[in-house]
PDB file of N, CA and C in Angstrom:
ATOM      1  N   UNK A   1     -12.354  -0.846  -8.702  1.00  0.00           N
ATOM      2  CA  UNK A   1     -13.634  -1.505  -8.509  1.00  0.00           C
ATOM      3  C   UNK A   1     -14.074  -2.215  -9.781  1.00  0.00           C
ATOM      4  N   UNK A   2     -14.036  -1.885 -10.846  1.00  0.00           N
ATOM      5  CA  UNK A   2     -14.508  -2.133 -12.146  1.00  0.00           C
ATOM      6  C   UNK A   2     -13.526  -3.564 -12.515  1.00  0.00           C
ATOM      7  N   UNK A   3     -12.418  -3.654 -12.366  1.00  0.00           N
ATOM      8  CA  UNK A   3     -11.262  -4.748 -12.410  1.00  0.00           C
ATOM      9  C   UNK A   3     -11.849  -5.859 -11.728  1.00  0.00           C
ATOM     10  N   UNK A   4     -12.577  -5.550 -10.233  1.00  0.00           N
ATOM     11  CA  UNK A   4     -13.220  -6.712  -9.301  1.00  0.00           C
ATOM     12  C   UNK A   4     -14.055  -7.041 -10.266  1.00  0.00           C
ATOM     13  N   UNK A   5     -14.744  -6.337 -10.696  1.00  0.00           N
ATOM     14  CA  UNK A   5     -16.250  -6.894 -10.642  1.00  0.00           C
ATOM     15  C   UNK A   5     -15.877  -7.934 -12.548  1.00  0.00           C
ATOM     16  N   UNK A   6     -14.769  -7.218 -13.124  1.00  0.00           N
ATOM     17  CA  UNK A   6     -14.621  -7.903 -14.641  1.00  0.00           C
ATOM     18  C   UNK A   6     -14.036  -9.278 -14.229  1.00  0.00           C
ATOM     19  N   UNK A   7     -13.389  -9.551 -13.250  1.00  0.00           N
ATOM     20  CA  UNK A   7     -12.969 -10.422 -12.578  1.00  0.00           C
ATOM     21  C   UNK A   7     -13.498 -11.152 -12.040  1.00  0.00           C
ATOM     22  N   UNK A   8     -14.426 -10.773 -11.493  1.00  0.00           N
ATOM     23  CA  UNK A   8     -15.534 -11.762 -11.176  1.00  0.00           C
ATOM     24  C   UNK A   8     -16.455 -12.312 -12.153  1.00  0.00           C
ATOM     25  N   UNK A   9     -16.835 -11.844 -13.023  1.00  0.00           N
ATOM     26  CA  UNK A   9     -17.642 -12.342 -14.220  1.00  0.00           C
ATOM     27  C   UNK A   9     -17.256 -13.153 -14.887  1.00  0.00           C
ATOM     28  N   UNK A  10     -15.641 -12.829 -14.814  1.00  0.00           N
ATOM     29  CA  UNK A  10     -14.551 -13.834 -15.805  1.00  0.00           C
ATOM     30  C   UNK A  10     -14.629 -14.520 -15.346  1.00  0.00           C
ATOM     31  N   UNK A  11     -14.002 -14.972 -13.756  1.00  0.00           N
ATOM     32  CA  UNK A  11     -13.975 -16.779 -13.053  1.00  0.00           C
ATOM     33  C   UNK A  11     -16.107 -17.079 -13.363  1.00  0.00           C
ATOM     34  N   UNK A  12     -16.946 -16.547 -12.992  1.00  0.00           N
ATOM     35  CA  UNK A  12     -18.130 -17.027 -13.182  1.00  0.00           C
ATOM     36  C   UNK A  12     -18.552 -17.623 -14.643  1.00  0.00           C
ATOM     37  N   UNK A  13     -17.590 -17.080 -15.504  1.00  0.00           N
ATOM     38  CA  UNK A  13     -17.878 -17.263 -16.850  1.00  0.00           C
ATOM     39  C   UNK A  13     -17.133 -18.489 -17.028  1.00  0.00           C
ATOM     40  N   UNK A  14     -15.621 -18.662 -16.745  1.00  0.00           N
ATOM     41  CA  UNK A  14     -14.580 -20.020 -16.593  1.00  0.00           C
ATOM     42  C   UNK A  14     -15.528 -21.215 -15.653  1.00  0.00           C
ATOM     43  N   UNK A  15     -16.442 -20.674 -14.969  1.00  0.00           N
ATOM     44  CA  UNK A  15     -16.879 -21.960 -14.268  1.00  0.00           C
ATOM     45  C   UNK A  15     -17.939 -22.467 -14.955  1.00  0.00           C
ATOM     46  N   UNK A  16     -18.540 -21.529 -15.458  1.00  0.00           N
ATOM     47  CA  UNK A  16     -19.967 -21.991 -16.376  1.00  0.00           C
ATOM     48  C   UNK A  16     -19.437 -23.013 -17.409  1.00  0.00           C
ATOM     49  N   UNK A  17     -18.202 -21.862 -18.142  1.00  0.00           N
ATOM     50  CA  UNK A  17     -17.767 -23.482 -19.002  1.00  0.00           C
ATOM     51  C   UNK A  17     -17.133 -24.359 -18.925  1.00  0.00           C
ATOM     52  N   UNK A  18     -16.658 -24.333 -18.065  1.00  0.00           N
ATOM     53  CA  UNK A  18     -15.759 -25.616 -17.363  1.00  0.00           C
ATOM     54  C   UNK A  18     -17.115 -26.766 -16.985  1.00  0.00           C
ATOM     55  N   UNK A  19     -18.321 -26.188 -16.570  1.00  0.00           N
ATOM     56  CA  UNK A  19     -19.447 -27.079 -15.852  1.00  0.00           C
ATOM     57  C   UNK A  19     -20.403 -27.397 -17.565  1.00  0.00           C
ATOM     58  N   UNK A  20     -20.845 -26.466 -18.043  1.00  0.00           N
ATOM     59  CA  UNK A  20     -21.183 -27.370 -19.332  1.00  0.00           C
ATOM     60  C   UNK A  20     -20.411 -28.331 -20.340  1.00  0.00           C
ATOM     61  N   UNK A  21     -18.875 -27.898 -20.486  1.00  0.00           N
ATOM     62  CA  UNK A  21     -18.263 -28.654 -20.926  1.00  0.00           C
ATOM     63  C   UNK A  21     -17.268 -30.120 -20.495  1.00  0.00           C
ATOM     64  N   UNK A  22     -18.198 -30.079 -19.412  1.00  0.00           N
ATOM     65  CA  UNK A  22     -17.738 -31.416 -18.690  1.00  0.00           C
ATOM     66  C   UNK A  22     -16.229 -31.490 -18.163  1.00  0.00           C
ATOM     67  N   UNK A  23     -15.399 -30.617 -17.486  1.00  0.00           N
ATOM     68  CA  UNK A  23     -14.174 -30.519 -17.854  1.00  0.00           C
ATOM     69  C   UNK A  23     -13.724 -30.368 -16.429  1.00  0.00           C
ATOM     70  N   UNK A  24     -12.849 -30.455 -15.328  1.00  0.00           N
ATOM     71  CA  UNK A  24     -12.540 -29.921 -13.779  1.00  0.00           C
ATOM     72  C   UNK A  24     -12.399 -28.834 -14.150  1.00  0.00           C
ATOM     73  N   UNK A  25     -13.029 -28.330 -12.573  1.00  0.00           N
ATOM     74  CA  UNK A  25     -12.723 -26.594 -12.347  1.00  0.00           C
ATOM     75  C   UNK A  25     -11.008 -26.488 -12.526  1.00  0.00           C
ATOM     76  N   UNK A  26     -10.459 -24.977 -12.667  1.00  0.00           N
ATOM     77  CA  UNK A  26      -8.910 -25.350 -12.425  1.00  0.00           C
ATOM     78  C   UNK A  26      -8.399 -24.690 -11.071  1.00  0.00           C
ATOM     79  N   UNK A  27      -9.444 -25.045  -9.701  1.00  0.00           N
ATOM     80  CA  UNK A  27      -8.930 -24.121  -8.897  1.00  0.00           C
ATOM     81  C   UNK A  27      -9.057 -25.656  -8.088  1.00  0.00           C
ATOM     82  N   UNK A  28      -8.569 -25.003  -6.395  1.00  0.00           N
ATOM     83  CA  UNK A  28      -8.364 -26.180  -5.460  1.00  0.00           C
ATOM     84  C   UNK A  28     -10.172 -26.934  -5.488  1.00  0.00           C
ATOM     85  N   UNK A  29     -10.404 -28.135  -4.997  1.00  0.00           N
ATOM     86  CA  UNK A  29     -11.057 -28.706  -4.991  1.00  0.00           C
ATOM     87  C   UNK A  29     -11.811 -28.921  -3.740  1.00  0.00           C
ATOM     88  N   UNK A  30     -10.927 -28.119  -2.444  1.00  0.00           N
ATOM     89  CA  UNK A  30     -11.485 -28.304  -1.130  1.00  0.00           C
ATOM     90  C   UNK A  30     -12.177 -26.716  -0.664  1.00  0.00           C
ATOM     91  N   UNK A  31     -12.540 -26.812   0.430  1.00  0.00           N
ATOM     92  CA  UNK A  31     -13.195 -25.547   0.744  1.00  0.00           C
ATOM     93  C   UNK A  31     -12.047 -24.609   1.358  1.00  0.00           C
ATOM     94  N   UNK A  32     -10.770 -25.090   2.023  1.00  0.00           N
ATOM     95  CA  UNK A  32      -9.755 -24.089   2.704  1.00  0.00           C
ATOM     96  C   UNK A  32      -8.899 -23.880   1.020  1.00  0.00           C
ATOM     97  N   UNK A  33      -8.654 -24.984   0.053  1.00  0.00           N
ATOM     98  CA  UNK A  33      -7.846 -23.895  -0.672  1.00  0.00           C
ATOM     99  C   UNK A  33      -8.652 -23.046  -1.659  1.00  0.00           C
ATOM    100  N   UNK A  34      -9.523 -23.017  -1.678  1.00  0.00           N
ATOM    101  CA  UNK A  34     -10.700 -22.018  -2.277  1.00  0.00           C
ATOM    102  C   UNK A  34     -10.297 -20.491  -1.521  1.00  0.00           C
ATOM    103  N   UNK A  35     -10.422 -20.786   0.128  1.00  0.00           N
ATOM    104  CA  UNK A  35     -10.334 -19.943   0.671  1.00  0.00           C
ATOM    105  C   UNK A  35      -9.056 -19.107   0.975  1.00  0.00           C
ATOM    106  N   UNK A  36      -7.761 -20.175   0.524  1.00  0.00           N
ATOM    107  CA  UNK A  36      -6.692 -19.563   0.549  1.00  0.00           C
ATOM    108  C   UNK A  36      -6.460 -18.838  -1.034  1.00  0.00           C
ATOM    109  N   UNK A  37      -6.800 -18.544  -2.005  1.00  0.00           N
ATOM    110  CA  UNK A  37      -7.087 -18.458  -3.425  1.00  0.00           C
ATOM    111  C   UNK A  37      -7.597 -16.945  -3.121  1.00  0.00           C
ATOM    112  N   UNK A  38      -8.787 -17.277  -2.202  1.00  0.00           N
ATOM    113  CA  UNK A  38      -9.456 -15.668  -2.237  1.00  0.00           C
ATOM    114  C   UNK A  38      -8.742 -14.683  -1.505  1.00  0.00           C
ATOM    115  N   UNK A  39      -8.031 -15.310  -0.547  1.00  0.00           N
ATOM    116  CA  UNK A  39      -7.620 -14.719   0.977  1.00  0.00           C
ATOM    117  C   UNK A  39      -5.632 -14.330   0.111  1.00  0.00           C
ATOM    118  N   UNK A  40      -5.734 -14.778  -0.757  1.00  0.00           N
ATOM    119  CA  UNK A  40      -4.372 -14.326  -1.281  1.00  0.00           C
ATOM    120  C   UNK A  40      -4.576 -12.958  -2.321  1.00  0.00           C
ATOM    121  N   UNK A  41      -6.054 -13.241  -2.994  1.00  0.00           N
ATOM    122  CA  UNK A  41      -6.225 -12.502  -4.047  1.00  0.00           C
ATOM    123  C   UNK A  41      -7.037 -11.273  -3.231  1.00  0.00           C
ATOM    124  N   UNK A  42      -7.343 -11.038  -2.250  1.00  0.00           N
ATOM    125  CA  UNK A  42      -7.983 -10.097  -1.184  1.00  0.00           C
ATOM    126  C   UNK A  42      -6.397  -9.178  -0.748  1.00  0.00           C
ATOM    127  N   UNK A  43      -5.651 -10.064  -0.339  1.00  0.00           N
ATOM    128  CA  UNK A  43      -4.025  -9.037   0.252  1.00  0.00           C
ATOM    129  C   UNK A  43      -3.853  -8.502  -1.176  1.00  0.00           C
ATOM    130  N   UNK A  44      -3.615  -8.888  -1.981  1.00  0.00           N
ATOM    131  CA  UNK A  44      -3.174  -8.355  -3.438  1.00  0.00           C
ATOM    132  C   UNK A  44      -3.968  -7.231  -4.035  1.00  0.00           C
ATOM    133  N   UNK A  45      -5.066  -7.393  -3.229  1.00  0.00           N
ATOM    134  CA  UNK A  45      -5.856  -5.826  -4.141  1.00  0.00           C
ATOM    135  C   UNK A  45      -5.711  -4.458  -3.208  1.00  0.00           C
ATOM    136  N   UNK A  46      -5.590  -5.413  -1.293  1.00  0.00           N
ATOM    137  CA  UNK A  46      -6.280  -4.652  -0.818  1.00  0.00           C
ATOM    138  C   UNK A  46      -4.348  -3.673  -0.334  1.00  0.00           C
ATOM    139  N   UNK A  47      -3.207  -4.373  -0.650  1.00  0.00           N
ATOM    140  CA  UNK A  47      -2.155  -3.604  -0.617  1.00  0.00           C
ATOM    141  C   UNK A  47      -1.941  -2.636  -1.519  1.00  0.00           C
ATOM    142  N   UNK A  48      -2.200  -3.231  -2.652  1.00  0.00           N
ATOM    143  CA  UNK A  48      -2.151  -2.185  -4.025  1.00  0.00           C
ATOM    144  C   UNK A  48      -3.187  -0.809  -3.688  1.00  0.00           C
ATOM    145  N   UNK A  49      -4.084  -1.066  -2.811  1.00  0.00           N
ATOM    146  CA  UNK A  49      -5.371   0.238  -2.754  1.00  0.00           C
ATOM    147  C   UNK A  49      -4.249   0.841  -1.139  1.00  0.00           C
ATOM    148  N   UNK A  50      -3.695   0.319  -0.641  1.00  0.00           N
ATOM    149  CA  UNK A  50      -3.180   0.970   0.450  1.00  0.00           C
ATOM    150  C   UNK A  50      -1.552   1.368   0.760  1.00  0.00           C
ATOM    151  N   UNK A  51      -1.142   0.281   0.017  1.00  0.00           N
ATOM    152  CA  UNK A  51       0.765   0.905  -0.091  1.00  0.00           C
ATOM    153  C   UNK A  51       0.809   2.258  -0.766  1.00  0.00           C
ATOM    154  N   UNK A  52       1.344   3.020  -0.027  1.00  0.00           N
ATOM    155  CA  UNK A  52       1.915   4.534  -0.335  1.00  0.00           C
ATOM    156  C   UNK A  52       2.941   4.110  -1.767  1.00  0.00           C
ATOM    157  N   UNK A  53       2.381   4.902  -2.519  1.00  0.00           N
ATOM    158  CA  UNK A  53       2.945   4.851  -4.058  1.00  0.00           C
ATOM    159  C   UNK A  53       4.171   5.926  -4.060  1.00  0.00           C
ATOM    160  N   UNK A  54       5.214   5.577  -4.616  1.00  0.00           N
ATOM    161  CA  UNK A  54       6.076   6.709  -4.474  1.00  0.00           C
ATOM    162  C   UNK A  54       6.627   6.927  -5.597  1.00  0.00           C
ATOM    163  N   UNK A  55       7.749   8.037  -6.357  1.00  0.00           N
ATOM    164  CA  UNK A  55       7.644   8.386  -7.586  1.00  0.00           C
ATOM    165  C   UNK A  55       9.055   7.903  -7.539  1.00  0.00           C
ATOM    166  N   UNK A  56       9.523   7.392  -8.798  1.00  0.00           N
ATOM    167  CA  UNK A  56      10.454   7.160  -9.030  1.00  0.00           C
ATOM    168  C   UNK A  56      11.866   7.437  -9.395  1.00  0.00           C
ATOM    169  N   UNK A  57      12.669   7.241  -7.984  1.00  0.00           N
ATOM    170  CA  UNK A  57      13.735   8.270  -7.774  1.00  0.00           C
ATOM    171  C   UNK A  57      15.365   7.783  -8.666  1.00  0.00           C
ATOM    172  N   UNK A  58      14.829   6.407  -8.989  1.00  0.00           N
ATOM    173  CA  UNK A  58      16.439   6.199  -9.258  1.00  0.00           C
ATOM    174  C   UNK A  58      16.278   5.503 -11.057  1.00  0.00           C
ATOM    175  N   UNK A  59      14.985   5.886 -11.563  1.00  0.00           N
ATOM    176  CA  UNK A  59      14.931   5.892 -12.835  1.00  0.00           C
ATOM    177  C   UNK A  59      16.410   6.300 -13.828  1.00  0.00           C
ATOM    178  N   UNK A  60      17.176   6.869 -13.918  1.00  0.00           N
ATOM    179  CA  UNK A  60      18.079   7.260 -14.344  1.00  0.00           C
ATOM    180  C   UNK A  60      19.790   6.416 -14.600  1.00  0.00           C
ATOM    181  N   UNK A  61      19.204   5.827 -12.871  1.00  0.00           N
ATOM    182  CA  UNK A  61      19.980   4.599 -13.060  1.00  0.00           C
ATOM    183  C   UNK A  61      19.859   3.232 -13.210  1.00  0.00           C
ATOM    184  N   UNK A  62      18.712   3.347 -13.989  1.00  0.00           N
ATOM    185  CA  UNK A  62      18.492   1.919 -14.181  1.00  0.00           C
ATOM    186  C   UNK A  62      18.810   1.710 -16.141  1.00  0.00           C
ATOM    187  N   UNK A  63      19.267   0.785 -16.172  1.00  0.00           N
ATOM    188  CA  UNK A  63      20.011   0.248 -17.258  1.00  0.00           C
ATOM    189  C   UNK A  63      19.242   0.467 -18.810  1.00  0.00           C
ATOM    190  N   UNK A  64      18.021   0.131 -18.860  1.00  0.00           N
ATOM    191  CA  UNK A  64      16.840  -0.187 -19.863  1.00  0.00           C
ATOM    192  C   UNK A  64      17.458  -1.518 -20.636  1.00  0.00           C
ATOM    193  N   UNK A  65      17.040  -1.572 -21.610  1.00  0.00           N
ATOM    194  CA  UNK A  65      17.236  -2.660 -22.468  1.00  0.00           C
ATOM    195  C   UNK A  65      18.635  -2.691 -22.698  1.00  0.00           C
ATOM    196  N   UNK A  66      19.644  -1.638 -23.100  1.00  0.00           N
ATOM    197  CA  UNK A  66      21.020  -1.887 -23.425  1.00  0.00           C
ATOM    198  C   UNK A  66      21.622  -1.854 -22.340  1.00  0.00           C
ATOM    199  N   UNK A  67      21.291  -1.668 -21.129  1.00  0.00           N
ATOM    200  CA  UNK A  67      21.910  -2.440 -20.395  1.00  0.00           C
ATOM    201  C   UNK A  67      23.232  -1.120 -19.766  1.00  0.00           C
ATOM    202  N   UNK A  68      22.917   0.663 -20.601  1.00  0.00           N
ATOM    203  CA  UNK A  68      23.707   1.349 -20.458  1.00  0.00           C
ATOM    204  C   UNK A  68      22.890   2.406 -19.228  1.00  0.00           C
ATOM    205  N   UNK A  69      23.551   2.855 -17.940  1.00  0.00           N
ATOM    206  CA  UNK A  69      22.870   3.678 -17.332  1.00  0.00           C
ATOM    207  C   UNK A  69      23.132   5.000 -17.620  1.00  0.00           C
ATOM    208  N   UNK A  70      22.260   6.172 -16.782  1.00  0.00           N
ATOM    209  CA  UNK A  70      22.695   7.357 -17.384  1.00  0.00           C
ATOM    210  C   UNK A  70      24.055   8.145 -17.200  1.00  0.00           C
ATOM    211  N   UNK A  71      24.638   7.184 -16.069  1.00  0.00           N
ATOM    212  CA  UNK A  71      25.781   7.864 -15.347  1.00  0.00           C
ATOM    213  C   UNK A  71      27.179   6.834 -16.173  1.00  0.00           C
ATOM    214  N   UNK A  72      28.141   7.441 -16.256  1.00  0.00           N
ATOM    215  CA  UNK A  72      29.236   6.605 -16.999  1.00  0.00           C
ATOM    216  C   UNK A  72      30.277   6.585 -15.861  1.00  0.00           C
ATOM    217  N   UNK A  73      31.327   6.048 -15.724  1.00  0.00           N
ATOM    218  CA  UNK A  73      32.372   6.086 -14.397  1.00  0.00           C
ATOM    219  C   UNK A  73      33.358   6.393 -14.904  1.00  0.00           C
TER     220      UNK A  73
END
């Protein structure tokens, strides 16, 4: 909740100065891609609050930076 709302202050804050400093907004310019903007950034919060999180099973085999896993052949 706290992420929404810093998020929201932020674009309100990007528009304030985008509008005193004489400058284009940097989002769509019509009313549907406004709405596709929100309607993308709405699935993105509202999956993250509802996809089943699961713990991570194959950590061990994943490479890291060198690229070496934990298992050798």
């Amino acid at each position: 909740m706290i992420r929404t709302v810093i998020g929201l202050l932020l674009a309100l804050a990007i528009g304030i100065a985008c509008r005193v400093a004489g400058i284009p907004l940097p989002a769509p310019p019509v009313l549907i891609g406004a709405l596709l903007v929100v309607a993308m950034t709405l699935g993105y919060v509202l999956t993250d609050r509802l996809a089943a999180h699961r713990a991570n099973s194959t950590r061990p085999l994943c490479g890291g930076p060198t690229g070496e896993s934990g298992t050798q052949p």
